[in-house]
N, C-alpha and C. Protein backbone atom coordinates (compact mmCIF):
# COMPACT_ATOMS: atom_id res chain seq x y z
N UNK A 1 9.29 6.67 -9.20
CA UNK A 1 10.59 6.13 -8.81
C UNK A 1 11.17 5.32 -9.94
N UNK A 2 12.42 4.65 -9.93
CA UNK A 2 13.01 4.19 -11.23
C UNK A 2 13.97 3.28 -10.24
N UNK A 3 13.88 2.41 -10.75
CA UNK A 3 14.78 0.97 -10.55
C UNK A 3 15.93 1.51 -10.05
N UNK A 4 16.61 1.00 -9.26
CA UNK A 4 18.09 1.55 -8.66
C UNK A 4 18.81 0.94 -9.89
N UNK A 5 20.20 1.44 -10.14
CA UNK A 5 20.98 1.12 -10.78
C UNK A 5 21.55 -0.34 -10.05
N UNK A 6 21.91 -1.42 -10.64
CA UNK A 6 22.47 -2.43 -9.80
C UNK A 6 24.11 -2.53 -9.88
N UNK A 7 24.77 -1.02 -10.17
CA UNK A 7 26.01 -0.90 -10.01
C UNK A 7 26.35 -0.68 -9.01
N UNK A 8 24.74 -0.20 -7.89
CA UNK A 8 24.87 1.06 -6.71
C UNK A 8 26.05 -0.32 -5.48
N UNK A 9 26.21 0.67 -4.59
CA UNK A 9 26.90 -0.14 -3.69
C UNK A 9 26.04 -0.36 -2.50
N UNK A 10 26.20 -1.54 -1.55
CA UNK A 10 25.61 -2.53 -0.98
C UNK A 10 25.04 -1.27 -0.59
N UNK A 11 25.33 -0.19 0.57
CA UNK A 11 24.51 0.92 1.55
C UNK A 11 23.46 1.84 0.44
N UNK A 12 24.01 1.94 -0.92
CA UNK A 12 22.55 2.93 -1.76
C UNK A 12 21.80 2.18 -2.03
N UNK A 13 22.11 0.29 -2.38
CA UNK A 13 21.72 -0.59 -2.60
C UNK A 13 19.75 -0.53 -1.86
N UNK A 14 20.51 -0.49 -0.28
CA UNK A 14 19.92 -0.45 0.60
C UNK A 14 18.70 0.05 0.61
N UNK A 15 19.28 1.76 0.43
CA UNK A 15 18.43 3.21 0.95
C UNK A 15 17.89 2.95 -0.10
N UNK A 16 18.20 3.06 -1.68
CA UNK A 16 16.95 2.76 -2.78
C UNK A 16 15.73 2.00 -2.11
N UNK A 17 16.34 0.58 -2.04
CA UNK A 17 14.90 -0.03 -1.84
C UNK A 17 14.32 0.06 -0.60
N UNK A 18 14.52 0.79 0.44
CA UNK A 18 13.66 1.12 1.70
C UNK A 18 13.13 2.42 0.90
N UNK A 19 13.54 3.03 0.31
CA UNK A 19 12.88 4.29 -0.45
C UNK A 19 11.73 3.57 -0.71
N UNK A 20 11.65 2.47 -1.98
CA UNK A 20 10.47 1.86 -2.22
C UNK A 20 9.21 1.53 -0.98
N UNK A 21 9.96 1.33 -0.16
CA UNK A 21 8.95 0.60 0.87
C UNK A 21 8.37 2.01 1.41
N UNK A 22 9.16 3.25 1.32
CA UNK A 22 8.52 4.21 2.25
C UNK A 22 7.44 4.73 1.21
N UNK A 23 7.80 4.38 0.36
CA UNK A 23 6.49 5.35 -0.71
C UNK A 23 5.61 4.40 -0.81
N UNK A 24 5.57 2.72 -0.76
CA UNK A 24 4.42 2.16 -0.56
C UNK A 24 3.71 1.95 0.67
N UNK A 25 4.32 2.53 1.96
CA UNK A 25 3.82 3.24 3.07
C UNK A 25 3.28 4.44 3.08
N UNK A 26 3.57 5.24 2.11
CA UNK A 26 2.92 6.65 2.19
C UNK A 26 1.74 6.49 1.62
N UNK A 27 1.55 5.74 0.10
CA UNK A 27 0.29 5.56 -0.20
C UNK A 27 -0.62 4.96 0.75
N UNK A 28 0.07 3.99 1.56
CA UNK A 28 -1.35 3.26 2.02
C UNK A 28 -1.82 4.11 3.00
N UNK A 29 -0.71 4.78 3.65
CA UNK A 29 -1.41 6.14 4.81
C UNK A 29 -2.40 6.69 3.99
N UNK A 30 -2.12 7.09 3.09
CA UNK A 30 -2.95 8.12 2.19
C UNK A 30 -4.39 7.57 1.93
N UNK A 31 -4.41 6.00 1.22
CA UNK A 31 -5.46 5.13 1.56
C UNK A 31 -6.20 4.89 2.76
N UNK A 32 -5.85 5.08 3.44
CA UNK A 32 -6.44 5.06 4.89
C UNK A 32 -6.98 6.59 5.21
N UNK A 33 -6.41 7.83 4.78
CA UNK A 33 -6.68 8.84 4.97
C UNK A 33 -8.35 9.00 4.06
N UNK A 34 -8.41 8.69 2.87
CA UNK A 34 -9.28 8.83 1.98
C UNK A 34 -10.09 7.86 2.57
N UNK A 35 -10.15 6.56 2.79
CA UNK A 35 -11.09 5.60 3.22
C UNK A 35 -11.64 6.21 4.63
N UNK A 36 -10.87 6.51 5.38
CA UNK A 36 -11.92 7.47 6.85
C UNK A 36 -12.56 8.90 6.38
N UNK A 37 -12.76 9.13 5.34
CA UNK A 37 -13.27 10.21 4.92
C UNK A 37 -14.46 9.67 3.66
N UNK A 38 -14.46 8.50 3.13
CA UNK A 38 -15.63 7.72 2.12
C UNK A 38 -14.78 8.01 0.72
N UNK A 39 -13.88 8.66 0.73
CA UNK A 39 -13.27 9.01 -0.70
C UNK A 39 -12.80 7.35 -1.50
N UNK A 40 -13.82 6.66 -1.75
CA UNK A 40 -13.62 5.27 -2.08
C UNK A 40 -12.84 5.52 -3.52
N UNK A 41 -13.28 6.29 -4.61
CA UNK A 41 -12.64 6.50 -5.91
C UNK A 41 -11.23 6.94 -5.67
N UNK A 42 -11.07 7.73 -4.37
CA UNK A 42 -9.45 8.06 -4.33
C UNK A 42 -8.67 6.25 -3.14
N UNK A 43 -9.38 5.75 -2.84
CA UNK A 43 -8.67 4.37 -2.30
C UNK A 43 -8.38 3.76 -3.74
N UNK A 44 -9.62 3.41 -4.31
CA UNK A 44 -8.68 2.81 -5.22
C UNK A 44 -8.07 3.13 -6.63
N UNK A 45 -7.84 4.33 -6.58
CA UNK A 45 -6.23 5.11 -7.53
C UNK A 45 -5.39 5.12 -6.92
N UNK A 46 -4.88 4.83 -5.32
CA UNK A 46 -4.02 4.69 -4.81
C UNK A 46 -3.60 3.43 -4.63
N UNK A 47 -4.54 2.50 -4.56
CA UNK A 47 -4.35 1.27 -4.97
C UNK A 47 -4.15 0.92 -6.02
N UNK A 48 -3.95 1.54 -6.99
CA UNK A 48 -3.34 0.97 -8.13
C UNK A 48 -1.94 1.51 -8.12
N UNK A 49 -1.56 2.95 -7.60
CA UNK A 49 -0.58 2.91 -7.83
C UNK A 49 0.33 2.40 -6.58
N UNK A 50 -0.33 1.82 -5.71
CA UNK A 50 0.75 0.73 -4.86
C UNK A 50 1.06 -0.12 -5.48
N UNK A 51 0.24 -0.75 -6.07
CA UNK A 51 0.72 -2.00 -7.05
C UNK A 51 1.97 -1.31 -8.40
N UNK A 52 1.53 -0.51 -8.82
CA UNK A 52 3.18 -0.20 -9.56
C UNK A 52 4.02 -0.14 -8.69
N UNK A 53 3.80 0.29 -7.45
CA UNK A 53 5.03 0.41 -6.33
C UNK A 53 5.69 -1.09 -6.62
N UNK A 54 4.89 -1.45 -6.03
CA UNK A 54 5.00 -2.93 -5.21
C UNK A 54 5.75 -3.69 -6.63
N UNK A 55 5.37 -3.66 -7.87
CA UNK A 55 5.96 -4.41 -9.48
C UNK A 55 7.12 -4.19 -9.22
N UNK A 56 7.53 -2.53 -9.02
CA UNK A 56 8.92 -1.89 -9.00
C UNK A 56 10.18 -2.37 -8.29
N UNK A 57 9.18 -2.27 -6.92
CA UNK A 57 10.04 -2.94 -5.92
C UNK A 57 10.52 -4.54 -6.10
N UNK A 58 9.56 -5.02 -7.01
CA UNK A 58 10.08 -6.43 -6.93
C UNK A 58 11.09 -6.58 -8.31
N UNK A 59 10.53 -5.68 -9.57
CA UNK A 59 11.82 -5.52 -10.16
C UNK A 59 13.23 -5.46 -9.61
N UNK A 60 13.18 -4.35 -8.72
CA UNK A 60 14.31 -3.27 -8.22
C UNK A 60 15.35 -4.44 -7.73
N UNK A 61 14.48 -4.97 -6.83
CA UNK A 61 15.46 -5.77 -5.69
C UNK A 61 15.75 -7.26 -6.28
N UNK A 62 15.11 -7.85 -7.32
CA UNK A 62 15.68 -8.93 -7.48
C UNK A 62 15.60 -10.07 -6.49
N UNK A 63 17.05 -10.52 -6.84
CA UNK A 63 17.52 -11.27 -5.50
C UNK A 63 18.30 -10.94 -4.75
N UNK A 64 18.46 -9.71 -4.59
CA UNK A 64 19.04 -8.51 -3.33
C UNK A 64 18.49 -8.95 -2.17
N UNK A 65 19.60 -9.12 -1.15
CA UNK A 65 18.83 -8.94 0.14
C UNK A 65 18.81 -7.79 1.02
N UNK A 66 18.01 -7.32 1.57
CA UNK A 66 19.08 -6.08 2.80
C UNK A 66 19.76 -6.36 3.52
N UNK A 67 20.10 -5.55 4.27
CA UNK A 67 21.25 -6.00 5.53
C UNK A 67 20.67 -5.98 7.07
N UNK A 68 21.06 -6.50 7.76
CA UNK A 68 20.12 -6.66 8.86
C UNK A 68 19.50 -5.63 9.25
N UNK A 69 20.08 -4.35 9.16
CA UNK A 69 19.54 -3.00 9.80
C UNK A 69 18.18 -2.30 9.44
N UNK A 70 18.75 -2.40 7.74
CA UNK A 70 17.77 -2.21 6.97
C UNK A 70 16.28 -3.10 6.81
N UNK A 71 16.57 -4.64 7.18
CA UNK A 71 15.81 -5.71 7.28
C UNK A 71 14.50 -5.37 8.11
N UNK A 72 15.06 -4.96 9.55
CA UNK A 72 14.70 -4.33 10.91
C UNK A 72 13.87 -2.99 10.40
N UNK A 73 14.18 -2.33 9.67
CA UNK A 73 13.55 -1.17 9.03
C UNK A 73 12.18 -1.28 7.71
N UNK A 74 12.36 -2.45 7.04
CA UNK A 74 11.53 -2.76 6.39
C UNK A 74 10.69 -3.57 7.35
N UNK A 75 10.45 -4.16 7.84
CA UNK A 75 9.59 -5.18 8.99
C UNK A 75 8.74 -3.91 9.93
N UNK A 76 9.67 -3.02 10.34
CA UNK A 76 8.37 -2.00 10.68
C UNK A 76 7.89 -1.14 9.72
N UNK A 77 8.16 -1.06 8.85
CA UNK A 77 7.37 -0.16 7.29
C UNK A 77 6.39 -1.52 7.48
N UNK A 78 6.87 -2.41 6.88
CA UNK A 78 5.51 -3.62 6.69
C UNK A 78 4.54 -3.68 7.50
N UNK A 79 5.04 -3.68 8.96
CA UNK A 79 3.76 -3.68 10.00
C UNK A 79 2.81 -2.45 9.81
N UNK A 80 3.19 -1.48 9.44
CA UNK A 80 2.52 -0.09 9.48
C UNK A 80 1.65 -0.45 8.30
N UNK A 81 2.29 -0.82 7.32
CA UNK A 81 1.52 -0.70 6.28
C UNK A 81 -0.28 -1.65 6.25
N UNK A 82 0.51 -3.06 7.19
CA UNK A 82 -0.16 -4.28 7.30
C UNK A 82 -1.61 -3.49 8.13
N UNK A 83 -1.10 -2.73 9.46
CA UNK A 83 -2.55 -1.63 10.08
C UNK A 83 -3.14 -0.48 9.53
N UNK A 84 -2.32 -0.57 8.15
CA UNK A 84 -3.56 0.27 7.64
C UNK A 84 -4.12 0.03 6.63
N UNK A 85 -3.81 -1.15 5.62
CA UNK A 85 -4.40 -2.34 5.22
C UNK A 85 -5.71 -3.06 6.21
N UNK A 86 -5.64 -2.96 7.90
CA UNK A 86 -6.62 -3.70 8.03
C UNK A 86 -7.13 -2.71 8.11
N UNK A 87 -6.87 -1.34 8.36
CA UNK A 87 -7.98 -0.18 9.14
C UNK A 87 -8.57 0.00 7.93
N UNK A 88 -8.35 0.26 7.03
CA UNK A 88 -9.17 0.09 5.61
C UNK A 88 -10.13 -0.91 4.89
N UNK A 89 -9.79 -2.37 5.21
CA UNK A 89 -10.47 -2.97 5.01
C UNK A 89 -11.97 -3.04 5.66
N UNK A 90 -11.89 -2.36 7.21
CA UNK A 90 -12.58 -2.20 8.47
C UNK A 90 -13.32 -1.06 7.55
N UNK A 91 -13.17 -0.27 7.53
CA UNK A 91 -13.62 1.12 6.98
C UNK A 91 -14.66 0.68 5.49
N UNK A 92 -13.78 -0.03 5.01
CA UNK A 92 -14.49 -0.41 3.47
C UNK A 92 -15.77 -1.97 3.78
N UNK A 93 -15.91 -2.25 4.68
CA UNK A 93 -16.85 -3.42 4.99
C UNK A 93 -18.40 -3.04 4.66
N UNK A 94 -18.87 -1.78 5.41
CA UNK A 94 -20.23 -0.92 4.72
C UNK A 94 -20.38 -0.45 3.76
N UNK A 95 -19.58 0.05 2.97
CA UNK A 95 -19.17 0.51 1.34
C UNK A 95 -19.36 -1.17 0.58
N UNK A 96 -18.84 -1.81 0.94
CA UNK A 96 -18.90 -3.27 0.22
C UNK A 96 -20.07 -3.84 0.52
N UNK A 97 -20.55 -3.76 1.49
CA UNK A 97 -21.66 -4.34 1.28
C UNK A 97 -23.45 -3.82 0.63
N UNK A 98 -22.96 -2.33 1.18
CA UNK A 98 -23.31 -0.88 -0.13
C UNK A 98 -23.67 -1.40 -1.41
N UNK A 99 -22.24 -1.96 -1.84
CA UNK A 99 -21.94 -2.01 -3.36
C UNK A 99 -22.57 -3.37 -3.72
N UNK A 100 -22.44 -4.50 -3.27
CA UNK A 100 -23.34 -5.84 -3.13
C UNK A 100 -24.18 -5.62 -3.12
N UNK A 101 -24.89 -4.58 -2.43
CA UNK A 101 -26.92 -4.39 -2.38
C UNK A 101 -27.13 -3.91 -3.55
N UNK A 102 -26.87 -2.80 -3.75
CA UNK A 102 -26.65 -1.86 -5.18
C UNK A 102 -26.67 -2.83 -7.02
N UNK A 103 -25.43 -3.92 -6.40
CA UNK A 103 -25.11 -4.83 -7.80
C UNK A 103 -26.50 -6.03 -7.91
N UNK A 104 -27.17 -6.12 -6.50
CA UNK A 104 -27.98 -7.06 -6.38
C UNK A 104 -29.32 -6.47 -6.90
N UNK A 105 -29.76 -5.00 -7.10
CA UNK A 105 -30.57 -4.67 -7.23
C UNK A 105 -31.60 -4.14 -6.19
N UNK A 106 -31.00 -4.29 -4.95
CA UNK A 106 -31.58 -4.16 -3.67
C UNK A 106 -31.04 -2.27 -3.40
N UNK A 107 -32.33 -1.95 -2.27
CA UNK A 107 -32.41 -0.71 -2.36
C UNK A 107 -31.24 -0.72 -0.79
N UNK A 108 -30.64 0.42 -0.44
CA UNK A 108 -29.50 0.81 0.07
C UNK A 108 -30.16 0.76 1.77
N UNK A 109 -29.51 -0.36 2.45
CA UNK A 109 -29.82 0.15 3.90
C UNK A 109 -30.15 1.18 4.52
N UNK A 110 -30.80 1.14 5.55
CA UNK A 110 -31.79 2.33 6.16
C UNK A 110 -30.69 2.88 7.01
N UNK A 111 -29.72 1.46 7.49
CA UNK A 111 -28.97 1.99 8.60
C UNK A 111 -27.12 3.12 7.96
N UNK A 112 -27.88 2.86 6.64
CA UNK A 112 -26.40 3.86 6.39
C UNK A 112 -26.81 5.09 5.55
């Protein structure tokens, strides 16, 4: 994606940066898709490129605000994103502690 132009008018203004928010919703679906499947190396390449999302978006918008509609529209992108942020974290708790036994030198639970 590429920075909106800040010539755009208040409504492309808008749709640009909910664009942003939907593609840093799609990754984290996608993160969540790979994390219920163990694909831990593909969580976090997608986690990195949320974070370019996320740089972009804060480039993009500045001190732009949306408009209430749009406001209303980003607040449920956020919540979505926020449950699959936790369903992942949930998912990644045995992998982490995996990786703690592993870094500790300790041999890998019986129970996983």
């Amino acid at each position: 994606m590429h920075a909106p132009d800040s010539t755009l008018s208040p409504t492309a203004m808008n749709n640009a940066l909910l664009q942003y928010y939907e593609a840093i919703e799609t990754a984290s679906h996608e993160m969540l898709e790979a994390a219920r499947v163990g694909d831990w190396d593909r969580v976090v390449k997608l986690e990195g490129a949320c974070a370019v999302l996320i740089s972009q978006l804060k480039h993009a918008a500045g001190d732009y605000r949306l408009g209430s509609e749009e406001a209303q529209i980003k607040s449920r992108i956020m919540q979505r994103i926020l449950l699959n942020d936790a369903e992942i974290r949930h998912l990644a708790e045995p992998w982490l502690e995996d990786l703690d036994q592993m870094l500790a030198g300790q041999p890998r639970s019986a129970l996983h």
